[in-house]
C-alpha atoms as a PDB file:
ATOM      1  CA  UNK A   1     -43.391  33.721 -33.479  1.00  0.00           C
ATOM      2  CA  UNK A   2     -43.827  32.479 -29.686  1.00  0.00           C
ATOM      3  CA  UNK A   3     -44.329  29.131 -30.485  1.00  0.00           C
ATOM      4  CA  UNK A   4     -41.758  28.909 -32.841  1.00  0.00           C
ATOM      5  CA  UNK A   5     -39.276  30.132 -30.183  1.00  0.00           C
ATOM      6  CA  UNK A   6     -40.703  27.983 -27.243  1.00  0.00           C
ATOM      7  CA  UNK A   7     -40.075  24.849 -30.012  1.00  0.00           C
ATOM      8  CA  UNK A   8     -36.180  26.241 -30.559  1.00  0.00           C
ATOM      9  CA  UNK A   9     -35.872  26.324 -26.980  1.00  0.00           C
ATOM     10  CA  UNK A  10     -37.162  22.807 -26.179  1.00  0.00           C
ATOM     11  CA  UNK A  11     -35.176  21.190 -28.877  1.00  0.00           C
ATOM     12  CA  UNK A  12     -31.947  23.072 -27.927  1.00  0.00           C
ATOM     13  CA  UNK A  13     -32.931  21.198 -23.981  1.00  0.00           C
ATOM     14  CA  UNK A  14     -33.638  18.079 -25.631  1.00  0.00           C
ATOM     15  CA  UNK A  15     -29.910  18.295 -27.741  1.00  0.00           C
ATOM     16  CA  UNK A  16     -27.826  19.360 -24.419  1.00  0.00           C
ATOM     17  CA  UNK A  17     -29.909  16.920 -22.329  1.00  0.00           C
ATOM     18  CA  UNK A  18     -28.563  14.144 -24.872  1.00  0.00           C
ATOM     19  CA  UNK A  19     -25.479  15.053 -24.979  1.00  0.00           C
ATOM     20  CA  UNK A  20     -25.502  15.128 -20.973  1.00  0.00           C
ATOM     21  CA  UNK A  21     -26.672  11.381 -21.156  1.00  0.00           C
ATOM     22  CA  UNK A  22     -24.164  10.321 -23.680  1.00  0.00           C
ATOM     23  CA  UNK A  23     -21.432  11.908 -21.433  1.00  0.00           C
ATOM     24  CA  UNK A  24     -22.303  10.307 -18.034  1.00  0.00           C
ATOM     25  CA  UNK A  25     -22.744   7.294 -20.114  1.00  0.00           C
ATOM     26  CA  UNK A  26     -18.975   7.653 -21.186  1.00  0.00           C
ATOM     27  CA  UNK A  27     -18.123   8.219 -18.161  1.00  0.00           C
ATOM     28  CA  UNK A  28     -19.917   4.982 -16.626  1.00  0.00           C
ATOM     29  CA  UNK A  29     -17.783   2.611 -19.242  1.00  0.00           C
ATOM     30  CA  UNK A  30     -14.679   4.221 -17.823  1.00  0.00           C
ATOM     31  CA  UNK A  31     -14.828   3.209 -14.727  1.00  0.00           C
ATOM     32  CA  UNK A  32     -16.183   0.038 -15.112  1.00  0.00           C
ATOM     33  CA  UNK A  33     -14.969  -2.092 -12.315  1.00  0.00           C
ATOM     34  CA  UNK A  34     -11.781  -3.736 -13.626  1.00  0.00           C
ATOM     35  CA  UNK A  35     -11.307  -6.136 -10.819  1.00  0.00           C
ATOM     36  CA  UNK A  36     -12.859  -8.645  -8.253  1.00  0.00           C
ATOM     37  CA  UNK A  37     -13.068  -7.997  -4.340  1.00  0.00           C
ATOM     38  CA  UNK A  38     -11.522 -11.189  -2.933  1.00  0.00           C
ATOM     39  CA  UNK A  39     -11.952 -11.270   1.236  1.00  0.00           C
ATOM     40  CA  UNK A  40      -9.631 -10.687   3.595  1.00  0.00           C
ATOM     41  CA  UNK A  41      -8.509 -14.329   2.976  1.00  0.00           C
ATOM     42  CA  UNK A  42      -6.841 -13.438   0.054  1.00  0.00           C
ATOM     43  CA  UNK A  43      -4.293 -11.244   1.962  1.00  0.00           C
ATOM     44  CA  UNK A  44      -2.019 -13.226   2.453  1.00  0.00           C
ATOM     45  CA  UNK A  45       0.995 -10.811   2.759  1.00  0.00           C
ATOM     46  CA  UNK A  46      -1.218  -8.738   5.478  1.00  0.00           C
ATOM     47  CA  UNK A  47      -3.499 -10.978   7.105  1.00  0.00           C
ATOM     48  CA  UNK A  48      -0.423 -13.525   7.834  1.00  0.00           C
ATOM     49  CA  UNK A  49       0.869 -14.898  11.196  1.00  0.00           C
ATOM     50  CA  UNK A  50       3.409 -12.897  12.339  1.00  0.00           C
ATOM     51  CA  UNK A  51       2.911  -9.842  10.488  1.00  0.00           C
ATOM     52  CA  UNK A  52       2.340  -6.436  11.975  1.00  0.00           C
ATOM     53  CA  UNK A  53       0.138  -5.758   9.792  1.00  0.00           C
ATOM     54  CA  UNK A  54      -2.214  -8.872  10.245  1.00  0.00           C
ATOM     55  CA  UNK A  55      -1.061 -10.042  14.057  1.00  0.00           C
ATOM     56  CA  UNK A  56      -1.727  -6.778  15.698  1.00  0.00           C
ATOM     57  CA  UNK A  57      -4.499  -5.037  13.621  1.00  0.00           C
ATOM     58  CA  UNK A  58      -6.712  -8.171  14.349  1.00  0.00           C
ATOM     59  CA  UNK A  59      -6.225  -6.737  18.355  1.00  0.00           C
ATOM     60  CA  UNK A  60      -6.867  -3.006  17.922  1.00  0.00           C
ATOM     61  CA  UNK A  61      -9.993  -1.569  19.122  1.00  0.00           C
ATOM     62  CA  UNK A  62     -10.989  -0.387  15.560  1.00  0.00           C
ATOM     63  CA  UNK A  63     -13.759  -3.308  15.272  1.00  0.00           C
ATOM     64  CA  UNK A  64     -13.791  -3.396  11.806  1.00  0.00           C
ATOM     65  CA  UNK A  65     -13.831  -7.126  11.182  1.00  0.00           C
ATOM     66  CA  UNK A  66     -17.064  -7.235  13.830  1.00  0.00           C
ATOM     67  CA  UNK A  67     -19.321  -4.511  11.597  1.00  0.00           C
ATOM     68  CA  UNK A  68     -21.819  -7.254  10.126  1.00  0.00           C
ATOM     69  CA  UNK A  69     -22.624  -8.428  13.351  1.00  0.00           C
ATOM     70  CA  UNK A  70     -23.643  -4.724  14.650  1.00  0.00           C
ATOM     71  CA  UNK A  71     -26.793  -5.683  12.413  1.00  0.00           C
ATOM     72  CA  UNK A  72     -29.642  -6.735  14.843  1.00  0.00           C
ATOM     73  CA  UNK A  73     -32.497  -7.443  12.335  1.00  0.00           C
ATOM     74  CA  UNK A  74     -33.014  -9.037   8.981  1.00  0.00           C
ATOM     75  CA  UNK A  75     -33.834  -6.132   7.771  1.00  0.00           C
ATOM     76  CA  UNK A  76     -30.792  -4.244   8.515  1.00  0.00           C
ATOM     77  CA  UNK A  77     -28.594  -7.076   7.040  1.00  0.00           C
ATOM     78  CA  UNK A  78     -30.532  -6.682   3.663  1.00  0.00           C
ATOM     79  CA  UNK A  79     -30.722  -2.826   3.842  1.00  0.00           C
ATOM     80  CA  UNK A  80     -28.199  -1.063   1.686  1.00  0.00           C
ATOM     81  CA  UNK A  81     -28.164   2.087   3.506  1.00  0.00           C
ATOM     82  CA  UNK A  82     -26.740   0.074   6.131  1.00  0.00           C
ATOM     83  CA  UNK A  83     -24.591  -2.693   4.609  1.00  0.00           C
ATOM     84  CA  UNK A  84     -23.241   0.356   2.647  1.00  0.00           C
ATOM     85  CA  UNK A  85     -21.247   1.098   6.245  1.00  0.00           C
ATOM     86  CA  UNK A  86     -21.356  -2.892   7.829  1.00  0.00           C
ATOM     87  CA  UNK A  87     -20.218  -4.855   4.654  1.00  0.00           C
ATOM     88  CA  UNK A  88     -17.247  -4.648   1.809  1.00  0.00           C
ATOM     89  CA  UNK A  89     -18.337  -4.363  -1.856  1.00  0.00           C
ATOM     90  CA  UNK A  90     -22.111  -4.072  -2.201  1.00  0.00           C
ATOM     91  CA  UNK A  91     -23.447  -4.568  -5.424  1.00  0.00           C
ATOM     92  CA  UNK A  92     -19.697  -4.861  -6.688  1.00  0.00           C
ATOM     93  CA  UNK A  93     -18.095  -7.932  -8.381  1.00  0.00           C
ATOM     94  CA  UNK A  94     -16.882 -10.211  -6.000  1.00  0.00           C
ATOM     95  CA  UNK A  95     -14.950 -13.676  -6.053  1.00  0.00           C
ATOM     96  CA  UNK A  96     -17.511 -16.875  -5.902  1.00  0.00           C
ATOM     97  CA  UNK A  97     -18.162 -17.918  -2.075  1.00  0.00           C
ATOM     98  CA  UNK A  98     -16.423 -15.278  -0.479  1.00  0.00           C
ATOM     99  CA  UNK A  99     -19.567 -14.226   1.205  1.00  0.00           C
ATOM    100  CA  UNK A 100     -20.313 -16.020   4.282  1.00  0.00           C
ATOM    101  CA  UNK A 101     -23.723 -15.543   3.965  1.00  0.00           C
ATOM    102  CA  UNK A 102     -23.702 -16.904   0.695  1.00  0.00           C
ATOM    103  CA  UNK A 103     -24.509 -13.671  -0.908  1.00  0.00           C
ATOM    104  CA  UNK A 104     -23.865 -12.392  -3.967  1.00  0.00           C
ATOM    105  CA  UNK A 105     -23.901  -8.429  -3.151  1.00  0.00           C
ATOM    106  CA  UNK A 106     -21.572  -8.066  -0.679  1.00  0.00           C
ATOM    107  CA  UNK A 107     -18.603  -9.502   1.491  1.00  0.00           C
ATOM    108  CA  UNK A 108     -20.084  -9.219   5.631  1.00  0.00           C
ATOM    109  CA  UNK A 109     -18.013  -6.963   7.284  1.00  0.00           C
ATOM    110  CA  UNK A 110     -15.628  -3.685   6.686  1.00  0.00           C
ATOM    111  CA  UNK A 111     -12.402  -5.926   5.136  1.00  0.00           C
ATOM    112  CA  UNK A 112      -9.261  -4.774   3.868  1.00  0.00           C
ATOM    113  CA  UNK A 113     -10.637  -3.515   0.508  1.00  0.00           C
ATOM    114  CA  UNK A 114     -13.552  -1.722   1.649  1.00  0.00           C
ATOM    115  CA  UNK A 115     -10.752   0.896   1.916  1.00  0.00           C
ATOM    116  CA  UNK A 116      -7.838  -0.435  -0.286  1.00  0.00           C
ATOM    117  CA  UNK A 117     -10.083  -1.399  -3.792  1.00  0.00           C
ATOM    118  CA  UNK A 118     -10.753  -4.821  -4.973  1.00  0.00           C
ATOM    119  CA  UNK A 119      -7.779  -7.369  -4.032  1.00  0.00           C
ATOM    120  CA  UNK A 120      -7.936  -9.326  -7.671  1.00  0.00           C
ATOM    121  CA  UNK A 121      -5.115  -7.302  -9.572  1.00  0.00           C
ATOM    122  CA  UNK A 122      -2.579  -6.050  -7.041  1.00  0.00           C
ATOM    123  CA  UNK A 123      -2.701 -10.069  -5.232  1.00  0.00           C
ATOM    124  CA  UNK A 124      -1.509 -11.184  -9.045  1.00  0.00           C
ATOM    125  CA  UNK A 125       1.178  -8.326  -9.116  1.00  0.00           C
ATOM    126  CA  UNK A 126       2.106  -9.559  -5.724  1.00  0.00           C
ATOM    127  CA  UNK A 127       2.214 -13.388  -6.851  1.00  0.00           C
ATOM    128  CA  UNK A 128       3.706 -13.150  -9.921  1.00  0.00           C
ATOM    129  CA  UNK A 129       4.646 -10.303 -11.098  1.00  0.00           C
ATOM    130  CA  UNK A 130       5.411  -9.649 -14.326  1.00  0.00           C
ATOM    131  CA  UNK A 131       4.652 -13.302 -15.379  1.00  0.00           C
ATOM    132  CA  UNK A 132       8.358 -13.945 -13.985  1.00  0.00           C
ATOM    133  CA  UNK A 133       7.050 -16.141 -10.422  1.00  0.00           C
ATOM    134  CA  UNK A 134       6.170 -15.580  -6.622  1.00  0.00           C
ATOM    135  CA  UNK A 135       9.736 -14.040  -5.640  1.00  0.00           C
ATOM    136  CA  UNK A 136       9.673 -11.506  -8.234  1.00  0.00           C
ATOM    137  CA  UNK A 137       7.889  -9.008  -6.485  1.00  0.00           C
ATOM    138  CA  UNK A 138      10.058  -9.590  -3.578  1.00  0.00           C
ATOM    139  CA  UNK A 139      12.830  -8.922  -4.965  1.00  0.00           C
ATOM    140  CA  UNK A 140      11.840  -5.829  -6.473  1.00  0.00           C
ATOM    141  CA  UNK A 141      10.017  -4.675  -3.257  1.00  0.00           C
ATOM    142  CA  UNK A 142      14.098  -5.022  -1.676  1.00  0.00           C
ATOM    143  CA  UNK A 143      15.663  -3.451  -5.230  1.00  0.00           C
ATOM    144  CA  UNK A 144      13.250  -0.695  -5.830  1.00  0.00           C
ATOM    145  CA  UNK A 145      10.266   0.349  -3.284  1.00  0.00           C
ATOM    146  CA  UNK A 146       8.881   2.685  -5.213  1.00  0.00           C
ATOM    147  CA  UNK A 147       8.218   0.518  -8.282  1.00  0.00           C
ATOM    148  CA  UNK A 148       6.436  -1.961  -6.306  1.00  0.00           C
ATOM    149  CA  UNK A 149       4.344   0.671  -4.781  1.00  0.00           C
ATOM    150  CA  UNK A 150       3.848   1.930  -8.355  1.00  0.00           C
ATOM    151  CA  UNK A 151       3.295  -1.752  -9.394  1.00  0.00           C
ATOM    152  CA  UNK A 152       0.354  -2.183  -6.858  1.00  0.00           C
ATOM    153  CA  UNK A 153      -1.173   0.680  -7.108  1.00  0.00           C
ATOM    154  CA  UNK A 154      -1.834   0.625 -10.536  1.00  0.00           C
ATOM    155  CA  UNK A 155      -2.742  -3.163 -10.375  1.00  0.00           C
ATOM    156  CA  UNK A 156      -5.913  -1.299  -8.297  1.00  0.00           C
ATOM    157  CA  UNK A 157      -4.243  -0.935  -4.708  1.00  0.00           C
ATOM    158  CA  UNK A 158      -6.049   2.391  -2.805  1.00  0.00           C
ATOM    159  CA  UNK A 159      -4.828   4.064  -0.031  1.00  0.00           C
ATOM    160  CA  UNK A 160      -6.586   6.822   1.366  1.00  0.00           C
ATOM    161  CA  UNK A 161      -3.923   9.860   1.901  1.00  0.00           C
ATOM    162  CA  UNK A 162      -2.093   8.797  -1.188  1.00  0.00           C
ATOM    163  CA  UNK A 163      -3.552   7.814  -4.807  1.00  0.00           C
ATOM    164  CA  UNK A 164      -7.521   7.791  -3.121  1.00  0.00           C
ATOM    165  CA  UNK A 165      -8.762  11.248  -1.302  1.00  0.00           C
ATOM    166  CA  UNK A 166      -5.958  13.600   0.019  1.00  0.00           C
ATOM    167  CA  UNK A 167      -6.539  12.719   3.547  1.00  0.00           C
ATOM    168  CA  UNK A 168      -7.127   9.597   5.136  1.00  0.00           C
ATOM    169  CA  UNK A 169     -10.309  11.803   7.094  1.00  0.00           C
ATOM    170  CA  UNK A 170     -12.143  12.408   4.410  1.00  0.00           C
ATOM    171  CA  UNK A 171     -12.262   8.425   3.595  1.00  0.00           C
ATOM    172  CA  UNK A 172     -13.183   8.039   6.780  1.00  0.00           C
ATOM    173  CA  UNK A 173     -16.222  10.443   6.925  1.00  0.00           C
ATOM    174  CA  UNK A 174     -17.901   8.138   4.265  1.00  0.00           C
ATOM    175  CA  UNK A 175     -19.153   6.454   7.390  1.00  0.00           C
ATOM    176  CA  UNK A 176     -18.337   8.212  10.189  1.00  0.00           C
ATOM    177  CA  UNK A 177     -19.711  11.669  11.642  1.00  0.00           C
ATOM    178  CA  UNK A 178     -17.493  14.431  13.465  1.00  0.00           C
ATOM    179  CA  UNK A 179     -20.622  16.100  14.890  1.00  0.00           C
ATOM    180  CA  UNK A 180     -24.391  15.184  15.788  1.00  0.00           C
ATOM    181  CA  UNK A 181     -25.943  16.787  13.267  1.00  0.00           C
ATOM    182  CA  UNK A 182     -24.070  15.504  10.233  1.00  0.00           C
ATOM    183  CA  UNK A 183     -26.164  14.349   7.252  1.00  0.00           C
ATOM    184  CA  UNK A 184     -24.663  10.489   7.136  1.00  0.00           C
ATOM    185  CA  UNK A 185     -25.332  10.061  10.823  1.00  0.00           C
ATOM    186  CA  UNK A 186     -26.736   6.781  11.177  1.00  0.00           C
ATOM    187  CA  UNK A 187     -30.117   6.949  13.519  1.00  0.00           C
ATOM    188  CA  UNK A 188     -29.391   3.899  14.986  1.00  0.00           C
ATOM    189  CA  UNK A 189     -26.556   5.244  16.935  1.00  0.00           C
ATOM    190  CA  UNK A 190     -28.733   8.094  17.919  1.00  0.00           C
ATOM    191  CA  UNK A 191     -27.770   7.969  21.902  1.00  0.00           C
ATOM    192  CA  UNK A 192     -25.664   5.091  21.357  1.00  0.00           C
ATOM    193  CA  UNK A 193     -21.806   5.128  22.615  1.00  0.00           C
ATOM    194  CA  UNK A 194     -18.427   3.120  21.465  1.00  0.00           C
ATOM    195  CA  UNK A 195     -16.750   0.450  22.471  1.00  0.00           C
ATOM    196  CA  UNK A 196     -14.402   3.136  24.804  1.00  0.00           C
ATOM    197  CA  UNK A 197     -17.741   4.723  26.184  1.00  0.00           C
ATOM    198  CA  UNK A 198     -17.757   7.751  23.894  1.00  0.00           C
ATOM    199  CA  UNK A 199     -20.313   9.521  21.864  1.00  0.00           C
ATOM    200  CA  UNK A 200     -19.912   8.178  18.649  1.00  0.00           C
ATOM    201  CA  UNK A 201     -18.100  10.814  16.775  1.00  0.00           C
ATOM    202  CA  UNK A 202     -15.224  11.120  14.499  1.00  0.00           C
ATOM    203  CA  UNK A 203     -11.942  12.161  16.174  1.00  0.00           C
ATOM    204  CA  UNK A 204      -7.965  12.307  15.328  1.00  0.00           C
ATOM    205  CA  UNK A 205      -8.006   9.159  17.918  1.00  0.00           C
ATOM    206  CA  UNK A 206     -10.393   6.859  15.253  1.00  0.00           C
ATOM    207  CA  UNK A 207      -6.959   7.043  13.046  1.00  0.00           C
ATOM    208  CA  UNK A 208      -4.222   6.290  15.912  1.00  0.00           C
ATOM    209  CA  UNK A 209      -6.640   3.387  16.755  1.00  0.00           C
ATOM    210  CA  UNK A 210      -6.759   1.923  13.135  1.00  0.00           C
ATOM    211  CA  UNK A 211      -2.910   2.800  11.936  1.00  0.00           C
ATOM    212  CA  UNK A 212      -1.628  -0.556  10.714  1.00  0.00           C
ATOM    213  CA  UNK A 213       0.999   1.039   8.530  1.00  0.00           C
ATOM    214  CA  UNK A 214       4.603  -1.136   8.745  1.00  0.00           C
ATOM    215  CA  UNK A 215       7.796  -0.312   8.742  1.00  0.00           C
ATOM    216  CA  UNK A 216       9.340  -1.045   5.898  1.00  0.00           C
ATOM    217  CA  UNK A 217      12.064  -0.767   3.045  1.00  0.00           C
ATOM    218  CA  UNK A 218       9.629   2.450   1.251  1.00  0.00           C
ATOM    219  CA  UNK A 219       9.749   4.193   4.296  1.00  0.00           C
ATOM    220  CA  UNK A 220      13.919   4.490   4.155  1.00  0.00           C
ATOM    221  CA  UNK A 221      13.779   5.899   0.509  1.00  0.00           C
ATOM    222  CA  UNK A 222      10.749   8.300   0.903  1.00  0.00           C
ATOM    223  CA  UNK A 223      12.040  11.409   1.953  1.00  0.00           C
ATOM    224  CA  UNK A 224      14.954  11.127  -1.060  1.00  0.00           C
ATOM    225  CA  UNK A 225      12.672  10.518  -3.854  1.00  0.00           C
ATOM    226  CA  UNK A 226      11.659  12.604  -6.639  1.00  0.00           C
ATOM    227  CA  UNK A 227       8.070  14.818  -5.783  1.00  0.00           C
ATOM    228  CA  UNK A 228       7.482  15.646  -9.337  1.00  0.00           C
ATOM    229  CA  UNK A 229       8.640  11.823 -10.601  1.00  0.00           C
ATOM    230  CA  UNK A 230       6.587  10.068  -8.042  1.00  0.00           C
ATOM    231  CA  UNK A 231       3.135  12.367  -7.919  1.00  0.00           C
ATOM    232  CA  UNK A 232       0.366   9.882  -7.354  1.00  0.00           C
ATOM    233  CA  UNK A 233       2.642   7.484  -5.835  1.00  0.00           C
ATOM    234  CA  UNK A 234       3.654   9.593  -2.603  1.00  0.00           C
ATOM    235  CA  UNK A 235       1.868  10.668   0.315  1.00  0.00           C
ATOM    236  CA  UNK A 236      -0.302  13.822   1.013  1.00  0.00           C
ATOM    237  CA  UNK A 237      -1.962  13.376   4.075  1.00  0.00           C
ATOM    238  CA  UNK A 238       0.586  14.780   6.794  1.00  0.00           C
ATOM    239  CA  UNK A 239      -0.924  11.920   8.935  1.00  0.00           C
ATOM    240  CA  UNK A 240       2.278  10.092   6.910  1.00  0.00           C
ATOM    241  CA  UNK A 241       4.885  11.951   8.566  1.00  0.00           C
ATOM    242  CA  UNK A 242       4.200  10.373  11.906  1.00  0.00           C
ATOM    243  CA  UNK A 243       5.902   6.782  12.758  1.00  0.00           C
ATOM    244  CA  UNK A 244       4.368   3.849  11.695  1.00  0.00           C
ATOM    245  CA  UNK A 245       3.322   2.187  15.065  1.00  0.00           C
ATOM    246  CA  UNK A 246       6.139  -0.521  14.569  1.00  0.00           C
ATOM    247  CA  UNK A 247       8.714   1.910  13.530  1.00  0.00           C
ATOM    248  CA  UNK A 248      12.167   1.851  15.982  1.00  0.00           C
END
């Protein structure tokens, strides 16, 4: 009678441990990774001469574009607890030779999409969108801001605050630590400080430093659109309802 139960038991494991499998594996197909990271080269609209968004964040003090070269030893450079932090896209599908370093696992540095998503689908929305040419999306950033925003964000545009994490903090925790005895401290910075002089720890200030947010047509029609029409497509963060840095 024991054994018979103990056999019920295991089988009735074995069925839900199955069906556990078969979910995650479900899950796994769904968010397959739908498009390529291309480098920082291929934003063009950002990285430009002459835009805010390019011209000045290449000046602030956030050092992202300088993370690769943080790595001191072979080993760090080929270690993916740390490239996880130093380099965009490890182990992700990314565009032929946009690694420096000729590798095929990651892009050297913390780029543009190591925050916003791979660049492949919302630099196609941006080039032609709609199959209808280059000053298409231009014309419907001018006509209707919100559908472009709508346009790139579902062509795999991410920003934290907005359609990725509710606050721009909590993307920024992935690598950073508010206090010394946080689990993802990295114990290489262990009695380290920044490039200010500080104790490396996550403040209010690491966000002021990196806010490369424009002024633009969006932000005039914001506060009139429709909450309920718009919900994945506005912002949550109340970071948002300061300025942008450029704003008059």
């Amino acid at each position: 009678m024991f054994g018979r139960n103990l056999r019920r038991c295991i089988l009735t494991f074995v069925a839900i441990s199955l069906s556990l499998v078969i979910f995650q594996c479900s899950q796994s197909f769904a968010g397959k990774q739908k498009w390529k990271y291309m480098g920082n080269s291929g934003c063009k609209c950002h990285m430009s001469k002459g835009c805010f968004e390019g011209e000045e964040y290449k000046k602030m003090k956030n050092q992202h574009y300088n993370t690769f070269s943080r790595l001191k030893t072979d080993e760090d450079k080929s270690n993916p607890e740390c490239l996880k932090c130093h380099a965009t896209a490890l182990g992700l599908k990314i565009k032929k030779g946009k690694s420096k370093q000729g590798s095929k696992d990651f892009i050297e540095n913390v780029g543009c999409e190591a925050c916003h998503g791979p660049g492949e689908g919302y630099i196609k929305t941006k080039k032609n969108y709609k199959g209808k040419g280059k000053d298409a999306f231009k014309k419907l950033l001018k006509d209707d801001p919100m559908s472009a925003r709508k346009a790139q964000y579902d062509a795999g545009l991410l920003v934290a605050g907005i359609n990725k994490y509710k606050t721009i903090k909590e993307q920024c925790l992935n690598c950073h630590w508010e206090d010394a005895g946080a689990k993802n401290k990295c114990p290489k910075c262990e009695g380290t400080k920044n490039s200010e002089g500080k104790d490396r720890l996550f403040t209010k200030d690491y966000i002021k430093r990196d806010d490369h947010r424009d002024h633009d047509g969006i932000d005039d029609v914001l506060p009139k659109v429709d909450k309920k029409k718009w919900k994945g497509y506005i912002e949550l963060d109340p970071w948002y309802k300061k300025k942008p840095p450029n704003a008059k």
